[in-house]
PDB file of N, CA and C in Angstrom:
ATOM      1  N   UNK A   1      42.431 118.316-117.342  1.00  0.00           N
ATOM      2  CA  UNK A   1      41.589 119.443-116.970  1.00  0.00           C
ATOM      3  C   UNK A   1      41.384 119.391-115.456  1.00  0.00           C
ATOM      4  N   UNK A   2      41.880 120.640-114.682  1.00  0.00           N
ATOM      5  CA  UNK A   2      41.689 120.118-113.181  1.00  0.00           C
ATOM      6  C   UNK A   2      40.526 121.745-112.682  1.00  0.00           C
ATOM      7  N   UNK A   3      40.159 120.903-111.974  1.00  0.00           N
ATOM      8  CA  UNK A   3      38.728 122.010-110.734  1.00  0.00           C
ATOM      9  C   UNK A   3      39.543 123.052-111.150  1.00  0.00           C
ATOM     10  N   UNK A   4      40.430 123.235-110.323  1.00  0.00           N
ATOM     11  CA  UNK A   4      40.988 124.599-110.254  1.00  0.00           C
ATOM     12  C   UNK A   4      41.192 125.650-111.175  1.00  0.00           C
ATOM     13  N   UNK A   5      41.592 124.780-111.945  1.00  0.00           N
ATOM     14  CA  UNK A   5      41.632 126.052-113.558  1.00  0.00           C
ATOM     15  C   UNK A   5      40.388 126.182-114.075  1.00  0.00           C
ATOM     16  N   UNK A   6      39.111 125.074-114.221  1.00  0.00           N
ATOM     17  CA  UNK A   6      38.365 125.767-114.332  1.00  0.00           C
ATOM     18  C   UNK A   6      36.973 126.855-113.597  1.00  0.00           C
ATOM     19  N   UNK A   7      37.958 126.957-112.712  1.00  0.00           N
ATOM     20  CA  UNK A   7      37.500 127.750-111.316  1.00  0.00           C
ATOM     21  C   UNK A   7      38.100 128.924-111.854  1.00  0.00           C
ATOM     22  N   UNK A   8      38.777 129.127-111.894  1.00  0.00           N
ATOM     23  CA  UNK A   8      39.538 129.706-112.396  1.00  0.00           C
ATOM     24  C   UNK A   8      39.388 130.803-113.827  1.00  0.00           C
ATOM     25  N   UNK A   9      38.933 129.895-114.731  1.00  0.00           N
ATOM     26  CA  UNK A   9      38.906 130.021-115.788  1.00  0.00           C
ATOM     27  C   UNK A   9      37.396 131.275-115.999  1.00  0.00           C
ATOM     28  N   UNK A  10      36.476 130.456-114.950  1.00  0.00           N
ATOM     29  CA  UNK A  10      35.037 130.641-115.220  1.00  0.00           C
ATOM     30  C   UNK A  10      34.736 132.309-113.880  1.00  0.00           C
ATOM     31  N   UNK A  11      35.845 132.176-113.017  1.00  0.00           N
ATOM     32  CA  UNK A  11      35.705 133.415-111.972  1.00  0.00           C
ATOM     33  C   UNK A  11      36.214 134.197-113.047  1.00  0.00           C
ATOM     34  N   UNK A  12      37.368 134.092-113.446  1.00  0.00           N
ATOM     35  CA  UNK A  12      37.987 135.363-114.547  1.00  0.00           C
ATOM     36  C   UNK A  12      37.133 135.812-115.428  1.00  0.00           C
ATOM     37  N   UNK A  13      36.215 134.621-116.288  1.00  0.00           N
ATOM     38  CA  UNK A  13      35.130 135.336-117.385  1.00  0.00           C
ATOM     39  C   UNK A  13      34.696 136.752-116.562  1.00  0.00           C
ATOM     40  N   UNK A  14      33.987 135.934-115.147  1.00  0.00           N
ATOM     41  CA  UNK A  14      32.871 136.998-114.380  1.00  0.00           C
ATOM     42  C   UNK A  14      33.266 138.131-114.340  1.00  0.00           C
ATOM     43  N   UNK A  15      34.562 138.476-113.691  1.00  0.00           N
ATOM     44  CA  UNK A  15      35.149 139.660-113.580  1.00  0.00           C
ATOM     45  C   UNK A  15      35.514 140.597-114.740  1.00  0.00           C
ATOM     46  N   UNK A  16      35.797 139.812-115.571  1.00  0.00           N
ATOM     47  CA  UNK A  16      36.350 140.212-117.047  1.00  0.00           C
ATOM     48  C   UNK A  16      35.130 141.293-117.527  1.00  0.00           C
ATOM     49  N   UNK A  17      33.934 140.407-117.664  1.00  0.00           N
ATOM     50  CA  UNK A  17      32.555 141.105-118.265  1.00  0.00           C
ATOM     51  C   UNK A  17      31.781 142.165-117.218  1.00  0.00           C
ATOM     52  N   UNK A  18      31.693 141.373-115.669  1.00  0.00           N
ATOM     53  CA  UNK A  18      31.664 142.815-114.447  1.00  0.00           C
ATOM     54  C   UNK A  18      32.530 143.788-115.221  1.00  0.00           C
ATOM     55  N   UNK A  19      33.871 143.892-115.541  1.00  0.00           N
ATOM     56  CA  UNK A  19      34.182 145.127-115.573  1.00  0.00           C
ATOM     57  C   UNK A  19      34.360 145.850-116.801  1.00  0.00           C
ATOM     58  N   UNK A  20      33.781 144.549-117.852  1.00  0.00           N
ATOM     59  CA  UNK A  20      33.420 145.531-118.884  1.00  0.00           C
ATOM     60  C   UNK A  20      32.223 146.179-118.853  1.00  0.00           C
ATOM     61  N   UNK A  21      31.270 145.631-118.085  1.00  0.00           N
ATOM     62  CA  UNK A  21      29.892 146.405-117.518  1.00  0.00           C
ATOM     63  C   UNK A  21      29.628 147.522-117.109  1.00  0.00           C
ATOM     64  N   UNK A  22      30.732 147.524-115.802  1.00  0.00           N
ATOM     65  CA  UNK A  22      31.003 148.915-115.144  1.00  0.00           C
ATOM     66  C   UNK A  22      32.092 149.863-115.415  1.00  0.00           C
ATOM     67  N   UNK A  23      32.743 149.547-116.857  1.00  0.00           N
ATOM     68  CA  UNK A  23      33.377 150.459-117.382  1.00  0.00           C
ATOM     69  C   UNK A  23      34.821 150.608-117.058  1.00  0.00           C
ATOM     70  N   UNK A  24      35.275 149.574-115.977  1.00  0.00           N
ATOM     71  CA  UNK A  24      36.166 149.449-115.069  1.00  0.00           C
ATOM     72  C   UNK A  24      37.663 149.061-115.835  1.00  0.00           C
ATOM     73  N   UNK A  25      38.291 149.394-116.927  1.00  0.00           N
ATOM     74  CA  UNK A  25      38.986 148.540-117.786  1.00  0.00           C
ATOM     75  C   UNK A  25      40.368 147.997-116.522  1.00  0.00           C
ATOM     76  N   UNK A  26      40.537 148.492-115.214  1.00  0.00           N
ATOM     77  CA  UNK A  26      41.577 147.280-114.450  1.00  0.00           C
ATOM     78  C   UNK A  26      40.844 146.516-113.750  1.00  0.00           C
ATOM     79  N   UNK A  27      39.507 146.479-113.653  1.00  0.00           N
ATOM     80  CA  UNK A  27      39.243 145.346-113.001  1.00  0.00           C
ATOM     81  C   UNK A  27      39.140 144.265-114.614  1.00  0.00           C
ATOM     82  N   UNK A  28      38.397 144.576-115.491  1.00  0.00           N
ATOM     83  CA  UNK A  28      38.271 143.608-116.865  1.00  0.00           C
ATOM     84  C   UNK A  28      39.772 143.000-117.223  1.00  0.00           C
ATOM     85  N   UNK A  29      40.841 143.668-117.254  1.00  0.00           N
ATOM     86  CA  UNK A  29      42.037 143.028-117.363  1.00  0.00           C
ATOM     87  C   UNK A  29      42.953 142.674-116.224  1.00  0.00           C
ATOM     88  N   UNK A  30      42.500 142.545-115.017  1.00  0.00           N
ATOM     89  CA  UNK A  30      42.597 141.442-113.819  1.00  0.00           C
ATOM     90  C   UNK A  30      41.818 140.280-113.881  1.00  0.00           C
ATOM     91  N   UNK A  31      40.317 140.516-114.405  1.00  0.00           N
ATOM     92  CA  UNK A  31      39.780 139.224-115.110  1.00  0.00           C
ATOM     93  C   UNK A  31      40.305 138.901-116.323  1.00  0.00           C
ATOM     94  N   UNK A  32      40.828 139.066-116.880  1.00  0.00           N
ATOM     95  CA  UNK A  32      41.637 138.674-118.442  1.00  0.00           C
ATOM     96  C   UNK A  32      42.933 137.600-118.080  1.00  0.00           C
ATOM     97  N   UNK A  33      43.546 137.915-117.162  1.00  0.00           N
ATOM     98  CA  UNK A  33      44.812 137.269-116.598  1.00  0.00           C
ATOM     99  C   UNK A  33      44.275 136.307-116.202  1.00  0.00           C
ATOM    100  N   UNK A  34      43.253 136.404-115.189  1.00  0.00           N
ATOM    101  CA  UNK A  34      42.475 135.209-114.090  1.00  0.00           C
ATOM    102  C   UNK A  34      42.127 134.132-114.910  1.00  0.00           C
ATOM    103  N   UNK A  35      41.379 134.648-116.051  1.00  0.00           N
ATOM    104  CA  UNK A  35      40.651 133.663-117.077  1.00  0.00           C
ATOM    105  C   UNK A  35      41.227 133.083-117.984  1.00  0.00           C
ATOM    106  N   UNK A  36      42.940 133.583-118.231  1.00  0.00           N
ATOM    107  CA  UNK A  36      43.587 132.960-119.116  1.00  0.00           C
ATOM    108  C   UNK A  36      44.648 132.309-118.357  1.00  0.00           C
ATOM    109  N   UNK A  37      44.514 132.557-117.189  1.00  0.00           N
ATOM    110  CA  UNK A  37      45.247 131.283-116.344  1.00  0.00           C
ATOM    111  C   UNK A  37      44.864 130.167-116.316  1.00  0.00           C
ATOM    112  N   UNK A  38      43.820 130.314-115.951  1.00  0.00           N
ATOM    113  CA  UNK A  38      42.882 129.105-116.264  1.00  0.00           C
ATOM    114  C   UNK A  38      42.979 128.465-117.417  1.00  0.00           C
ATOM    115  N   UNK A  39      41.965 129.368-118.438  1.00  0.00           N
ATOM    116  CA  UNK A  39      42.467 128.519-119.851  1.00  0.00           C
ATOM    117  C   UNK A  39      44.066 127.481-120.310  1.00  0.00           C
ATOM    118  N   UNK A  40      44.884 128.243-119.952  1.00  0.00           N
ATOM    119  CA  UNK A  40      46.287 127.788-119.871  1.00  0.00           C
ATOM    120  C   UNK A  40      46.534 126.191-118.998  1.00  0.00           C
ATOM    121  N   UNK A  41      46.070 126.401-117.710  1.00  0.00           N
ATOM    122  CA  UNK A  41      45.869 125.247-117.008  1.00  0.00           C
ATOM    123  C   UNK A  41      45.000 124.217-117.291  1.00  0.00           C
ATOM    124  N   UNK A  42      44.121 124.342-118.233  1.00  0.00           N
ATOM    125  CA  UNK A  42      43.535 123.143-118.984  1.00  0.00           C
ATOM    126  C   UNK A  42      43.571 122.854-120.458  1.00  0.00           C
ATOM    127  N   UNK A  43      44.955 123.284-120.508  1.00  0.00           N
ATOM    128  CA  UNK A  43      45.514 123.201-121.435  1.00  0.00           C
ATOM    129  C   UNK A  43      45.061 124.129-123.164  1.00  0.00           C
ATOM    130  N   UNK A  44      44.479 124.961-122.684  1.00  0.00           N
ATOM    131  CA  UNK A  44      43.668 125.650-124.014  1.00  0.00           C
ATOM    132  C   UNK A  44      44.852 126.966-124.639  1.00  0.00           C
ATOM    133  N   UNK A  45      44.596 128.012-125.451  1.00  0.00           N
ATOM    134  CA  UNK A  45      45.041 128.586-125.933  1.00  0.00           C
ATOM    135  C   UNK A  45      44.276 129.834-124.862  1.00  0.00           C
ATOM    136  N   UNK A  46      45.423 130.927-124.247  1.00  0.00           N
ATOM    137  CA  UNK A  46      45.134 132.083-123.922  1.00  0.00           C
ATOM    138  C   UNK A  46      44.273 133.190-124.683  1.00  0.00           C
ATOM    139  N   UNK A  47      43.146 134.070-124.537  1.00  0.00           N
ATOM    140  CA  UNK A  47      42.558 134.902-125.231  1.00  0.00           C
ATOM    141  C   UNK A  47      43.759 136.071-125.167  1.00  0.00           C
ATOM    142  N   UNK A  48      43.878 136.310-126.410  1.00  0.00           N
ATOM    143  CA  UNK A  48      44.946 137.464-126.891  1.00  0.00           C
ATOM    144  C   UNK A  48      43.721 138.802-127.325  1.00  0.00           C
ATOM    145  N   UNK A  49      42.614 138.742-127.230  1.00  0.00           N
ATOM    146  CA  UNK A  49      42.449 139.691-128.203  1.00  0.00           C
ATOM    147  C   UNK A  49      42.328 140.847-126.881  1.00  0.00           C
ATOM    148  N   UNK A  50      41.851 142.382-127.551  1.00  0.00           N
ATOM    149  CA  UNK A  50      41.718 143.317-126.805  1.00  0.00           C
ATOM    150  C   UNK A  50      40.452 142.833-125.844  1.00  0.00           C
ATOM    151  N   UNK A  51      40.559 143.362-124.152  1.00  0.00           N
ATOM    152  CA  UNK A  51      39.075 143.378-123.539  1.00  0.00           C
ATOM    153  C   UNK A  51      38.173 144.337-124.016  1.00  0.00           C
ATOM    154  N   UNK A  52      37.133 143.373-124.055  1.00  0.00           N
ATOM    155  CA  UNK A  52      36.101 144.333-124.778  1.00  0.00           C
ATOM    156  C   UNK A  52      35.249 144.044-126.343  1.00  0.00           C
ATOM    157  N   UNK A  53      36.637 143.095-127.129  1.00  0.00           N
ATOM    158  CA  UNK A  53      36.485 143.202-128.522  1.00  0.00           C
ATOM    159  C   UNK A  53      35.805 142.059-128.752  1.00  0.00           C
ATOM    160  N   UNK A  54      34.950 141.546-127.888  1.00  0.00           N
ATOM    161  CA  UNK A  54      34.018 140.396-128.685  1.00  0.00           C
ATOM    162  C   UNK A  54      32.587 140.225-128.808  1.00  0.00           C
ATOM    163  N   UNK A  55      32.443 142.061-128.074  1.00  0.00           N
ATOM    164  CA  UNK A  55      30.984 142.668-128.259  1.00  0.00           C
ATOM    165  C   UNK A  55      30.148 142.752-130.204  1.00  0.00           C
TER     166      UNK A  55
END
């Protein structure tokens, strides 16, 4: 598990949910990529599901 991914991991959530907030669906799936880079880099399983769908 290194800093970076979960830097990574935890900036992508932010953006992800910012832009499900503001309605923004390319900023939420620029955080989707960000956050599953991360995940990936500490070795976890990528979130596949739709943004949005875990309201």
């Amino acid at each position: 598990m290194s800093i970076k991914s979960s830097i990574k991991e935890t900036a992508g959530a932010t953006e992800e949910e910012l832009g499900e907030a503001m309605h923004n669906d390319k900023m939420a799936e620029k955080g989707r990529r960000l956050r599953n880079e991360g995940r990936v880099g500490n070795g976890k399983m990528p979130k596949v599901t739709k943004v949005g769908s875990e309201k």
